[in-house]
PDB file of N, CA and C in Angstrom:
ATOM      1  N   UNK A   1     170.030 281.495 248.149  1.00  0.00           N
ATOM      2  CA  UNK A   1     171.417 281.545 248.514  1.00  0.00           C
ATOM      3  C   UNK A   1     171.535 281.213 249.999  1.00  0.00           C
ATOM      4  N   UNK A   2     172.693 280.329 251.060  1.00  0.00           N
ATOM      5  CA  UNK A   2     173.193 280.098 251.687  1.00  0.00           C
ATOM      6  C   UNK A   2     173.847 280.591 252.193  1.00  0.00           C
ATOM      7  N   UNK A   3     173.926 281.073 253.582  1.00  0.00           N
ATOM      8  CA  UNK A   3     174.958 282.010 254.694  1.00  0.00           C
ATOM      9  C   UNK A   3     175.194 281.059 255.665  1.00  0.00           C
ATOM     10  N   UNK A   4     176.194 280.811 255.943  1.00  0.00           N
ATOM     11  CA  UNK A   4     176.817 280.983 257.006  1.00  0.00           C
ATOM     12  C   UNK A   4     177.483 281.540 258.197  1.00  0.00           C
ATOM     13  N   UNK A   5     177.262 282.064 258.914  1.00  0.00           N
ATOM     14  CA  UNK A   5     177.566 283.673 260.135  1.00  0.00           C
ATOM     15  C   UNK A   5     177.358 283.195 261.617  1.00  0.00           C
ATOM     16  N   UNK A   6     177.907 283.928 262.298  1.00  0.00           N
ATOM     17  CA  UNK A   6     177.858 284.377 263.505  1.00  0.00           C
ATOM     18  C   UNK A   6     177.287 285.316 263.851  1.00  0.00           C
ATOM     19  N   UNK A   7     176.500 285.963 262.851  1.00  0.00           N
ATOM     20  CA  UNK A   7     175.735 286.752 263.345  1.00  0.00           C
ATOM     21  C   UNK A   7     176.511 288.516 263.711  1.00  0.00           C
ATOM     22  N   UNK A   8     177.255 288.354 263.728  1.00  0.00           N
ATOM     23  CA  UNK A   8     178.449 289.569 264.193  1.00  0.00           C
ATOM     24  C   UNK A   8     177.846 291.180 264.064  1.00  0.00           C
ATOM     25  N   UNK A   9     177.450 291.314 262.557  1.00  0.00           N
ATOM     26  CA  UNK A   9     177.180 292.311 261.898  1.00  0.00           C
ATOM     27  C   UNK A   9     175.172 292.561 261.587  1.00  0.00           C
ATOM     28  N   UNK A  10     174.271 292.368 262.931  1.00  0.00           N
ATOM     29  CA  UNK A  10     172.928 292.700 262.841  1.00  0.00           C
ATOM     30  C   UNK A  10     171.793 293.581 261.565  1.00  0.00           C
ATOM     31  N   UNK A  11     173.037 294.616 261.535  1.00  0.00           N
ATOM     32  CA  UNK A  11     172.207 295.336 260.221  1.00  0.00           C
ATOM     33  C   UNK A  11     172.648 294.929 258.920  1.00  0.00           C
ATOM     34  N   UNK A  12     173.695 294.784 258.912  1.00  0.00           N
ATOM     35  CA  UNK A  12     173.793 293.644 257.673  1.00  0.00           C
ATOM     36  C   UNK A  12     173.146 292.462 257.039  1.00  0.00           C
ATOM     37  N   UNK A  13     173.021 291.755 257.727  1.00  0.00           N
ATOM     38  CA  UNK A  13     172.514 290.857 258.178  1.00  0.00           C
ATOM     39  C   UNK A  13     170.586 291.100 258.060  1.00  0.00           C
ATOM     40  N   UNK A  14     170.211 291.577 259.102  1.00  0.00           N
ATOM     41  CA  UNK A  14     169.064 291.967 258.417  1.00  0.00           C
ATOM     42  C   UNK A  14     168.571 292.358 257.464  1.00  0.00           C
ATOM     43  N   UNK A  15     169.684 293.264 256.450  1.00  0.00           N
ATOM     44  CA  UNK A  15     169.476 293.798 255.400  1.00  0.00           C
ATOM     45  C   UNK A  15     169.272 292.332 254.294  1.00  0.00           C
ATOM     46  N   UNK A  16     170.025 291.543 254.557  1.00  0.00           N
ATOM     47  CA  UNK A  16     169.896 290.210 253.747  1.00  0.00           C
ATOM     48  C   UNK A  16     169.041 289.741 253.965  1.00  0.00           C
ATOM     49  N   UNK A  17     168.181 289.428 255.065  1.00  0.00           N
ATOM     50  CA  UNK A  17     167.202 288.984 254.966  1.00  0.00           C
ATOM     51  C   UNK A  17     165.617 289.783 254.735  1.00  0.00           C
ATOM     52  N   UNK A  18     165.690 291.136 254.775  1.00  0.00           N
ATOM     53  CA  UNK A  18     164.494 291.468 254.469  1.00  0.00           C
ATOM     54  C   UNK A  18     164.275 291.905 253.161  1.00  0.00           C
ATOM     55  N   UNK A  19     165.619 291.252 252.181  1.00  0.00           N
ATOM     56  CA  UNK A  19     165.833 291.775 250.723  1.00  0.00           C
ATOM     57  C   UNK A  19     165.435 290.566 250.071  1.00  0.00           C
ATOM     58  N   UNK A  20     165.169 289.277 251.061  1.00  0.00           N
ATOM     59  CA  UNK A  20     164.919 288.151 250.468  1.00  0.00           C
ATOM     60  C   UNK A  20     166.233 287.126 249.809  1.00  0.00           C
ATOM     61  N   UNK A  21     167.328 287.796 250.089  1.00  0.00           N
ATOM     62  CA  UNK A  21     168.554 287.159 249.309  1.00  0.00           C
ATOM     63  C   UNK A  21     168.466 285.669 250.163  1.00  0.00           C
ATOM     64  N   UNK A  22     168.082 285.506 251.384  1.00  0.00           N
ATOM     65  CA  UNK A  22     169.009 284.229 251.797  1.00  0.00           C
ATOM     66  C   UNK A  22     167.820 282.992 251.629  1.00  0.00           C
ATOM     67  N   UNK A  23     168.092 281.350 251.102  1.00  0.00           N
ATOM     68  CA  UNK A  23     167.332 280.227 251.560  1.00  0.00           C
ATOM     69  C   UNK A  23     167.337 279.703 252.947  1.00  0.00           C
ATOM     70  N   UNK A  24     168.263 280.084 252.825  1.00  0.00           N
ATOM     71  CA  UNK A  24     169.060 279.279 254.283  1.00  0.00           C
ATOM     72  C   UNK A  24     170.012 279.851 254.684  1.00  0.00           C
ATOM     73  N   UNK A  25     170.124 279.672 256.291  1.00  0.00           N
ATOM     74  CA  UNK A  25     171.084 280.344 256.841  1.00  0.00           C
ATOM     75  C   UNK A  25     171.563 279.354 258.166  1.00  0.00           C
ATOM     76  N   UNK A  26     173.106 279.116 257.742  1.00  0.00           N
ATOM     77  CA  UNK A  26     173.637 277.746 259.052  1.00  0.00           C
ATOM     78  C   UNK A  26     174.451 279.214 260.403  1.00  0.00           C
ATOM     79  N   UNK A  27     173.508 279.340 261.490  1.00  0.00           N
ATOM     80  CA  UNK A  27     174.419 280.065 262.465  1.00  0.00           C
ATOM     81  C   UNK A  27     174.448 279.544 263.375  1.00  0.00           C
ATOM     82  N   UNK A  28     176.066 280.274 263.665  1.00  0.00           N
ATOM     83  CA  UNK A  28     177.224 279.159 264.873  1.00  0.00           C
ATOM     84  C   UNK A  28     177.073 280.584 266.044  1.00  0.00           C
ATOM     85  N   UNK A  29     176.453 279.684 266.955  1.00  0.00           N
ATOM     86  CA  UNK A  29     176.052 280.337 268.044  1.00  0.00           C
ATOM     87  C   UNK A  29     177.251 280.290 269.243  1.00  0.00           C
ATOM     88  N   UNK A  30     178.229 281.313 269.266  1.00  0.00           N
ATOM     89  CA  UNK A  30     179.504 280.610 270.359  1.00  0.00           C
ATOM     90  C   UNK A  30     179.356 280.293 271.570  1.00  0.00           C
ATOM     91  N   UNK A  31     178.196 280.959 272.161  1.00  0.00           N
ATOM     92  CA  UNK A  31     178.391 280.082 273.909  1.00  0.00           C
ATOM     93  C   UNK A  31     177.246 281.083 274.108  1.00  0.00           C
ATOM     94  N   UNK A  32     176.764 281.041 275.240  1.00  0.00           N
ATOM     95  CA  UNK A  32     175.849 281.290 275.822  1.00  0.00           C
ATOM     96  C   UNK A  32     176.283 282.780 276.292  1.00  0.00           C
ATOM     97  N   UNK A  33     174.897 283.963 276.069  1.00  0.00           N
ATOM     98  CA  UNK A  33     175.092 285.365 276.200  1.00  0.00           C
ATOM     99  C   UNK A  33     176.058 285.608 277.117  1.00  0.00           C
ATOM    100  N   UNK A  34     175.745 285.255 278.242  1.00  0.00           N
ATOM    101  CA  UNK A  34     177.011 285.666 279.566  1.00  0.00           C
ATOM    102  C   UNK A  34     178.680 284.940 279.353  1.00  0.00           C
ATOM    103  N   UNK A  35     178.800 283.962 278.692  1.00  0.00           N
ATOM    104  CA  UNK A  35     180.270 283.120 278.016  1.00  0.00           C
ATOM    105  C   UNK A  35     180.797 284.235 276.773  1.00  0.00           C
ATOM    106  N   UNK A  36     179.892 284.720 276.101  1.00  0.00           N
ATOM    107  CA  UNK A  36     180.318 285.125 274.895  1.00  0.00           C
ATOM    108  C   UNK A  36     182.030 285.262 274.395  1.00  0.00           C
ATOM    109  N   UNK A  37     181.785 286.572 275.374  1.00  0.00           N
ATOM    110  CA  UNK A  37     183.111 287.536 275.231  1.00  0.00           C
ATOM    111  C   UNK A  37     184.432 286.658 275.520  1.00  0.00           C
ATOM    112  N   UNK A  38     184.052 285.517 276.597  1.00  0.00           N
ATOM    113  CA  UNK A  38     185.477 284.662 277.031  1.00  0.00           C
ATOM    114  C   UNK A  38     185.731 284.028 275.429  1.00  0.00           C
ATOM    115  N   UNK A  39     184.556 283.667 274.568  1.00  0.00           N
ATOM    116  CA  UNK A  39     185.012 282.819 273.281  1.00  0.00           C
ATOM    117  C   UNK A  39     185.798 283.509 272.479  1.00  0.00           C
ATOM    118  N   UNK A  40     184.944 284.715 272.471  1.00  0.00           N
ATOM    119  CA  UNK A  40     185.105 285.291 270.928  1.00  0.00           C
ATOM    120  C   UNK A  40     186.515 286.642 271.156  1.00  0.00           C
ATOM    121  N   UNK A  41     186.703 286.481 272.687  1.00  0.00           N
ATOM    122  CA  UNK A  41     187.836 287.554 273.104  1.00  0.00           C
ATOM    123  C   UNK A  41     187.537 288.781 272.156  1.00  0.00           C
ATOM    124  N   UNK A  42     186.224 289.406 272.420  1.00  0.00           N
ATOM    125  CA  UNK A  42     185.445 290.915 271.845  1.00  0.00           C
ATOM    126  C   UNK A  42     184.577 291.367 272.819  1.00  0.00           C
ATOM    127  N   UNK A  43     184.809 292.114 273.639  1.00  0.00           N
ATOM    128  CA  UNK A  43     183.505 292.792 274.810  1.00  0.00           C
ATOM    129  C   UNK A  43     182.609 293.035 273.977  1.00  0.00           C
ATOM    130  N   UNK A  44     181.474 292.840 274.606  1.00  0.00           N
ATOM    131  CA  UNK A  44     180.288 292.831 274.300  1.00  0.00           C
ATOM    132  C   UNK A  44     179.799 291.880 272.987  1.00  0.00           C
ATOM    133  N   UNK A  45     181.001 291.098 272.937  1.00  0.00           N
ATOM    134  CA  UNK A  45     180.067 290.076 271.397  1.00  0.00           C
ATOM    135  C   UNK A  45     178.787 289.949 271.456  1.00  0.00           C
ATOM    136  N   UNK A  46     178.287 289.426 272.411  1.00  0.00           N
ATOM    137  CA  UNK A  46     176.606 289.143 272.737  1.00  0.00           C
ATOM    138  C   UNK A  46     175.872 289.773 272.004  1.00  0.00           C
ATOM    139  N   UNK A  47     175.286 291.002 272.474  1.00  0.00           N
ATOM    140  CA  UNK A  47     174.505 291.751 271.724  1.00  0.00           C
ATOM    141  C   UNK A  47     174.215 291.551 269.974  1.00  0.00           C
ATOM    142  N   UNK A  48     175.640 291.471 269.460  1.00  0.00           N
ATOM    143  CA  UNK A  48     174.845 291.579 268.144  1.00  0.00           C
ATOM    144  C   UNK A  48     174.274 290.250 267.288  1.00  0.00           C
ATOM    145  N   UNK A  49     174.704 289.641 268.032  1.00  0.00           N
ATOM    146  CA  UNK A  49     174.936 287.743 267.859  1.00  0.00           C
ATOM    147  C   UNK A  49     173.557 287.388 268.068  1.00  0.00           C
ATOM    148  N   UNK A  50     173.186 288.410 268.958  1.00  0.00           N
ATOM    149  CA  UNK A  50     171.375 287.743 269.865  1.00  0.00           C
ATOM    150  C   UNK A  50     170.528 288.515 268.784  1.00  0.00           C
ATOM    151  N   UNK A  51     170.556 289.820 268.475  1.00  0.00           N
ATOM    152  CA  UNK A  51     169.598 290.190 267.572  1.00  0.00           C
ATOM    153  C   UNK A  51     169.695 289.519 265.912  1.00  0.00           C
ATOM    154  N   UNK A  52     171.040 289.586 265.755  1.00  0.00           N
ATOM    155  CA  UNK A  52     171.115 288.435 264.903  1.00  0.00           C
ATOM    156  C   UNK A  52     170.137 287.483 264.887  1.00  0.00           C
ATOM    157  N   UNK A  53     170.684 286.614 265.548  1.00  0.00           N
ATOM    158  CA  UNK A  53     169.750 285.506 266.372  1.00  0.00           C
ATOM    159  C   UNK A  53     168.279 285.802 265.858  1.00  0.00           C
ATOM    160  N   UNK A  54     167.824 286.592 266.261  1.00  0.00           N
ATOM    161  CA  UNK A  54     166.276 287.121 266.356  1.00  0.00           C
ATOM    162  C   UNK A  54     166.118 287.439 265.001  1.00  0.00           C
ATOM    163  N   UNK A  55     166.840 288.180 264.678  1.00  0.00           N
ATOM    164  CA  UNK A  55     166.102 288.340 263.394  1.00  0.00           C
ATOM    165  C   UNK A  55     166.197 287.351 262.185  1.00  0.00           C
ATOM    166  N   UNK A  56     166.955 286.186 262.905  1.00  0.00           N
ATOM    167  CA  UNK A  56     166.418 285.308 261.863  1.00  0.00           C
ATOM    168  C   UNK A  56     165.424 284.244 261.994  1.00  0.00           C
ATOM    169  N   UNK A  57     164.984 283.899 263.241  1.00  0.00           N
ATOM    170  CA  UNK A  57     163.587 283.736 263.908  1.00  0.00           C
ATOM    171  C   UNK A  57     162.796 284.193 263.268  1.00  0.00           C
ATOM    172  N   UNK A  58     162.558 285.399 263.281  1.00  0.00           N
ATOM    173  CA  UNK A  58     161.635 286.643 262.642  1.00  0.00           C
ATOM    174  C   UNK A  58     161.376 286.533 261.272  1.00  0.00           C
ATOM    175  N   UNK A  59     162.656 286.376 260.660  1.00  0.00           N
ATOM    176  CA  UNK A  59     162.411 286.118 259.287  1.00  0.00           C
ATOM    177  C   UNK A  59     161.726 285.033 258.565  1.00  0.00           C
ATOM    178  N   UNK A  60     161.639 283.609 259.285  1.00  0.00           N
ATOM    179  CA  UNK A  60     161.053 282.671 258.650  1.00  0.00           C
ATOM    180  C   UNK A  60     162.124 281.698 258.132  1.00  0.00           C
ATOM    181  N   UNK A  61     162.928 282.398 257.717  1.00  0.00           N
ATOM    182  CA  UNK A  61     163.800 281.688 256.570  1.00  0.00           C
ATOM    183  C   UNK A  61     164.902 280.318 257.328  1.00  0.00           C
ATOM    184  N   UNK A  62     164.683 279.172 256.873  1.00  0.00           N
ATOM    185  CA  UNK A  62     165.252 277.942 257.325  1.00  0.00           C
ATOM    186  C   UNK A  62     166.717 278.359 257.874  1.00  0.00           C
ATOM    187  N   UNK A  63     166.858 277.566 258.538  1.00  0.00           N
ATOM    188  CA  UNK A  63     168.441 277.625 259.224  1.00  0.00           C
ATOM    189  C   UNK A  63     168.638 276.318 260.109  1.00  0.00           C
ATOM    190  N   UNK A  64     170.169 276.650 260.668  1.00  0.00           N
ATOM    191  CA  UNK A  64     170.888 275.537 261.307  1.00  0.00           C
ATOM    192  C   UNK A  64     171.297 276.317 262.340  1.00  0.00           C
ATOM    193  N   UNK A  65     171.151 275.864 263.719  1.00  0.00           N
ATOM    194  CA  UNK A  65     171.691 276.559 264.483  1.00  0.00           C
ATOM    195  C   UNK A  65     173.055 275.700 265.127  1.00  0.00           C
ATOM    196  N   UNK A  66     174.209 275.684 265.054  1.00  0.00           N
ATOM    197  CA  UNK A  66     174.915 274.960 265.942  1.00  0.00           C
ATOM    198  C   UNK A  66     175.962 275.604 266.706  1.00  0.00           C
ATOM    199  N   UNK A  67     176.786 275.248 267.423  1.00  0.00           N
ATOM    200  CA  UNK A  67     177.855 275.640 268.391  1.00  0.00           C
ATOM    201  C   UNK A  67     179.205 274.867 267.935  1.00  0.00           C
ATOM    202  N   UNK A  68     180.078 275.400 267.700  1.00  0.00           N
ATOM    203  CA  UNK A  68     181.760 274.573 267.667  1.00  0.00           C
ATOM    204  C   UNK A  68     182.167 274.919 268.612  1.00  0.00           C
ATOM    205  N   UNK A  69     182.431 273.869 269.544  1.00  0.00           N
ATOM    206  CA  UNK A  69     183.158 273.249 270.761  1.00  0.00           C
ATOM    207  C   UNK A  69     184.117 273.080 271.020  1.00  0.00           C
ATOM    208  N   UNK A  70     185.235 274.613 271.693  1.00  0.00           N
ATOM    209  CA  UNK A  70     186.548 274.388 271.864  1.00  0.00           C
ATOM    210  C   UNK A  70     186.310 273.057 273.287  1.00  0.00           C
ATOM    211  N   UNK A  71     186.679 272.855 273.771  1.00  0.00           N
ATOM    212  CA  UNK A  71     186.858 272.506 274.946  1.00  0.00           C
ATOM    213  C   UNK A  71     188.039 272.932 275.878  1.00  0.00           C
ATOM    214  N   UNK A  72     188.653 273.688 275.634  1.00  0.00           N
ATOM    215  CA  UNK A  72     189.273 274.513 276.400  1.00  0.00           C
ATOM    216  C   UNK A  72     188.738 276.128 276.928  1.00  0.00           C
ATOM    217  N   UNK A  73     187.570 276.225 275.913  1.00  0.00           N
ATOM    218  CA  UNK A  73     186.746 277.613 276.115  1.00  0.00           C
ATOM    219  C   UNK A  73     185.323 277.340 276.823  1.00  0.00           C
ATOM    220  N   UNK A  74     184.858 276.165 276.438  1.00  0.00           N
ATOM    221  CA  UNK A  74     183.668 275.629 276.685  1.00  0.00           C
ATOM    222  C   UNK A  74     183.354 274.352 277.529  1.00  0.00           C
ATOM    223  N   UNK A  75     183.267 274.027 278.743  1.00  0.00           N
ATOM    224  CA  UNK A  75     183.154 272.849 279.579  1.00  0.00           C
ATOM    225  C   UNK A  75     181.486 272.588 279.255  1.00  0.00           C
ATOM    226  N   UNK A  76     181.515 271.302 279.763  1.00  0.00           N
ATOM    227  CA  UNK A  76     180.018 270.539 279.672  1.00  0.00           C
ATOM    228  C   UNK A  76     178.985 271.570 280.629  1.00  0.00           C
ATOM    229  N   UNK A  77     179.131 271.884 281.820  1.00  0.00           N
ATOM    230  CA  UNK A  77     178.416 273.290 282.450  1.00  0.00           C
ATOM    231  C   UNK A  77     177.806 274.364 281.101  1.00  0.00           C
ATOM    232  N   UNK A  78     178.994 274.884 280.847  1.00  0.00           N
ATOM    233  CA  UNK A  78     178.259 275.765 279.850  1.00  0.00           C
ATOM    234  C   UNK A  78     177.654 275.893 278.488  1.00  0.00           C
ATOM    235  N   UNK A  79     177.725 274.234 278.158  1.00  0.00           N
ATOM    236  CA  UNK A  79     177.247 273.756 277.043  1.00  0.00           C
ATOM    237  C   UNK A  79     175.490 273.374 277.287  1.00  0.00           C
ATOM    238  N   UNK A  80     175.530 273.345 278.554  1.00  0.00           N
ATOM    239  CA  UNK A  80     174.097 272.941 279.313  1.00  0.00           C
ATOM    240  C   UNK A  80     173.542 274.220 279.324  1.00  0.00           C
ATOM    241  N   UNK A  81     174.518 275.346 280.113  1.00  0.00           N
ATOM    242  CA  UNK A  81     173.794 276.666 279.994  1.00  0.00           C
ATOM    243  C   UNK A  81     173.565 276.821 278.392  1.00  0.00           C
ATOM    244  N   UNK A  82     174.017 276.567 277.870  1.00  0.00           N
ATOM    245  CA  UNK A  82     173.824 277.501 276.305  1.00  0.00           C
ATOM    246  C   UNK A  82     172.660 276.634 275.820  1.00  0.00           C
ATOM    247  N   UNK A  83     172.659 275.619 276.344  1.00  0.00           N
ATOM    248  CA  UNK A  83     171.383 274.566 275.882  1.00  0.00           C
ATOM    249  C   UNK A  83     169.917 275.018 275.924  1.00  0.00           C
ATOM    250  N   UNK A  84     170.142 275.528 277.326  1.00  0.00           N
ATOM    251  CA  UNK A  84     169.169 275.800 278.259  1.00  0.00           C
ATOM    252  C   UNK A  84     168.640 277.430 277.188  1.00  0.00           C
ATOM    253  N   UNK A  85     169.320 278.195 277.320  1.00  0.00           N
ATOM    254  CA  UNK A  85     168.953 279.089 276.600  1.00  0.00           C
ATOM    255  C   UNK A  85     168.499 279.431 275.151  1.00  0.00           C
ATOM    256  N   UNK A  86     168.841 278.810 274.511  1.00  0.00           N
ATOM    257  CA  UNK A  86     168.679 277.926 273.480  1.00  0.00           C
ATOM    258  C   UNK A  86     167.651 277.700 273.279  1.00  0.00           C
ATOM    259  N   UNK A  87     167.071 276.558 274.185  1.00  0.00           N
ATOM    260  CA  UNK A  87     165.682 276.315 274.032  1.00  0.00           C
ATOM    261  C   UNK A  87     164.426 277.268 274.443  1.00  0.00           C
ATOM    262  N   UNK A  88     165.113 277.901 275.402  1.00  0.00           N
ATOM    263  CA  UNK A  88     164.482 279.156 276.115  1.00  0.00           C
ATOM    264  C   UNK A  88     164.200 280.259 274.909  1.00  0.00           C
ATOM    265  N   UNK A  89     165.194 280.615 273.809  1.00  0.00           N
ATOM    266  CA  UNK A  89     164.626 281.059 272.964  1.00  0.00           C
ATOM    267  C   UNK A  89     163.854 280.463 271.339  1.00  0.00           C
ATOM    268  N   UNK A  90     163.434 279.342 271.783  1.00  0.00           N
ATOM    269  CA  UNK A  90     162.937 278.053 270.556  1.00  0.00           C
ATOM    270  C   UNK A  90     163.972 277.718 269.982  1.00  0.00           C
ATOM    271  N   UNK A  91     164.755 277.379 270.087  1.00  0.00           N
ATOM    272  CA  UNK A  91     165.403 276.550 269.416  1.00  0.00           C
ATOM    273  C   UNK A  91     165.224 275.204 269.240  1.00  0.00           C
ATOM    274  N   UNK A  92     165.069 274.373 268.470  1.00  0.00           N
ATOM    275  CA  UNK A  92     164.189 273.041 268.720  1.00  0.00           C
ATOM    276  C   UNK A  92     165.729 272.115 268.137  1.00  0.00           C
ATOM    277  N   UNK A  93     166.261 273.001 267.758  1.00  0.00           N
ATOM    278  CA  UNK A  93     167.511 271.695 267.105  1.00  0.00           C
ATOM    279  C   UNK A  93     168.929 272.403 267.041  1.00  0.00           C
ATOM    280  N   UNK A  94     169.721 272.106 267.663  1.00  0.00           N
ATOM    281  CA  UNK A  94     171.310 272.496 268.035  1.00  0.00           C
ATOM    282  C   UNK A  94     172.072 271.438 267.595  1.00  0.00           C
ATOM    283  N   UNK A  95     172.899 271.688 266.675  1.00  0.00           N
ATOM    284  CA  UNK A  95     173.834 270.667 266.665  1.00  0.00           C
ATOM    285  C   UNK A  95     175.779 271.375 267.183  1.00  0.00           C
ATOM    286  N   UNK A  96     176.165 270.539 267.696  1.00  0.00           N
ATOM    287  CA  UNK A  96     177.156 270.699 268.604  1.00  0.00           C
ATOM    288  C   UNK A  96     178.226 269.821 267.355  1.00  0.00           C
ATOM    289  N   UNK A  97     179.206 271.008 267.483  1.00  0.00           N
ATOM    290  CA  UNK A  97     181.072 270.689 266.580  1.00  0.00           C
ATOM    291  C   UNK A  97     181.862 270.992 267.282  1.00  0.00           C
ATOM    292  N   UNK A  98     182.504 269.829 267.181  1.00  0.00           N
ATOM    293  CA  UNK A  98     183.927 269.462 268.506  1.00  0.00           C
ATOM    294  C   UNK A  98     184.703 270.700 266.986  1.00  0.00           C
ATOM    295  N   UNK A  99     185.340 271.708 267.851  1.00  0.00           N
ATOM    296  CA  UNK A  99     186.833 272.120 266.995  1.00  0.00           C
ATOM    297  C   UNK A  99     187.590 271.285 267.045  1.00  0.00           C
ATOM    298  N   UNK A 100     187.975 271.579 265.626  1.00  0.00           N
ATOM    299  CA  UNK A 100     189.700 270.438 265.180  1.00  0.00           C
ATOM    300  C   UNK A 100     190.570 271.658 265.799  1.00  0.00           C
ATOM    301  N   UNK A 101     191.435 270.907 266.414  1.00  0.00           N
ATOM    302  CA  UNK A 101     192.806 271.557 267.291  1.00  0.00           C
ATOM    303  C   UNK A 101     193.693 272.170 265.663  1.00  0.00           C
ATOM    304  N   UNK A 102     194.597 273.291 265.789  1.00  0.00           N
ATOM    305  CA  UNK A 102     194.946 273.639 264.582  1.00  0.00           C
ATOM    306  C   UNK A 102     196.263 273.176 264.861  1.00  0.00           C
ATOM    307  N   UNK A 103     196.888 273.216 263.505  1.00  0.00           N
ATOM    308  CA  UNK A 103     198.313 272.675 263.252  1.00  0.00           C
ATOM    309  C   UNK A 103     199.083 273.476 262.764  1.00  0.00           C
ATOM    310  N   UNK A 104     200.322 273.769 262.962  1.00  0.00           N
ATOM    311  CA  UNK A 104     201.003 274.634 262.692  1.00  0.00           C
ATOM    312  C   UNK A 104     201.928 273.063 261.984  1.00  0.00           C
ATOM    313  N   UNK A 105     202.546 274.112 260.850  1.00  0.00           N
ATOM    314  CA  UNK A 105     203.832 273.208 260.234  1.00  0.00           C
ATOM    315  C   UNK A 105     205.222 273.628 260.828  1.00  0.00           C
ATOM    316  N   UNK A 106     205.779 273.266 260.919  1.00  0.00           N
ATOM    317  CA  UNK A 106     207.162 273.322 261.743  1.00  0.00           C
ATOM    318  C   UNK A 106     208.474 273.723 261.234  1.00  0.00           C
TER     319      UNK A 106
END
């Protein structure tokens, strides 16, 4: 089975993976530990996003790591920082998603 997450919820999350439920797992990493909170407008988002993070390292189990790219939240600076860190924690492959601007009907 297939997840998709942010990682949000750590013990959850772990619980899925040390139960064996997941093949794969695509996580959207929002910005770099110190950006977090400006994305996700939640103090302290970081934390659970990073062990997240880790424990799916840990686990083995295939994944996608990418970032969706407001550009009003996220400038090229901190797309470099998040890069940087990124690789700093192995990440060998990031793929980067421009957000679609939303539409309201009128």
């Amino acid at each position: 089975m297939g997840l998709h997450t942010g990682g949000a919820y750590p013990r959850r999350f772990g619980a899925l993976l040390a139960a064996g439920l997941l093949d794969w797992v695509g996580f959207d990493v929002k910005a770099h530990p110190g950006t977090y909170a400006r994305v996700t407008a939640v103090r302290n988002s970081a934390a659970p996003a990073v062990r997240s993070l880790r424990l799916l390292f840990d686990s083995g189990v295939e994944h996608r790591i990418r970032t969706t790219v407001d550009p009003t939240l996220l400038d090229e600076r901190d797309e470099r920082r998040l890069g940087a860190w990124l690789a700093g924690q192995g990440v060998r492959a990031h793929e980067r998603q421009e957000a679609r601007p939303v539409t309201r009907p009128r």
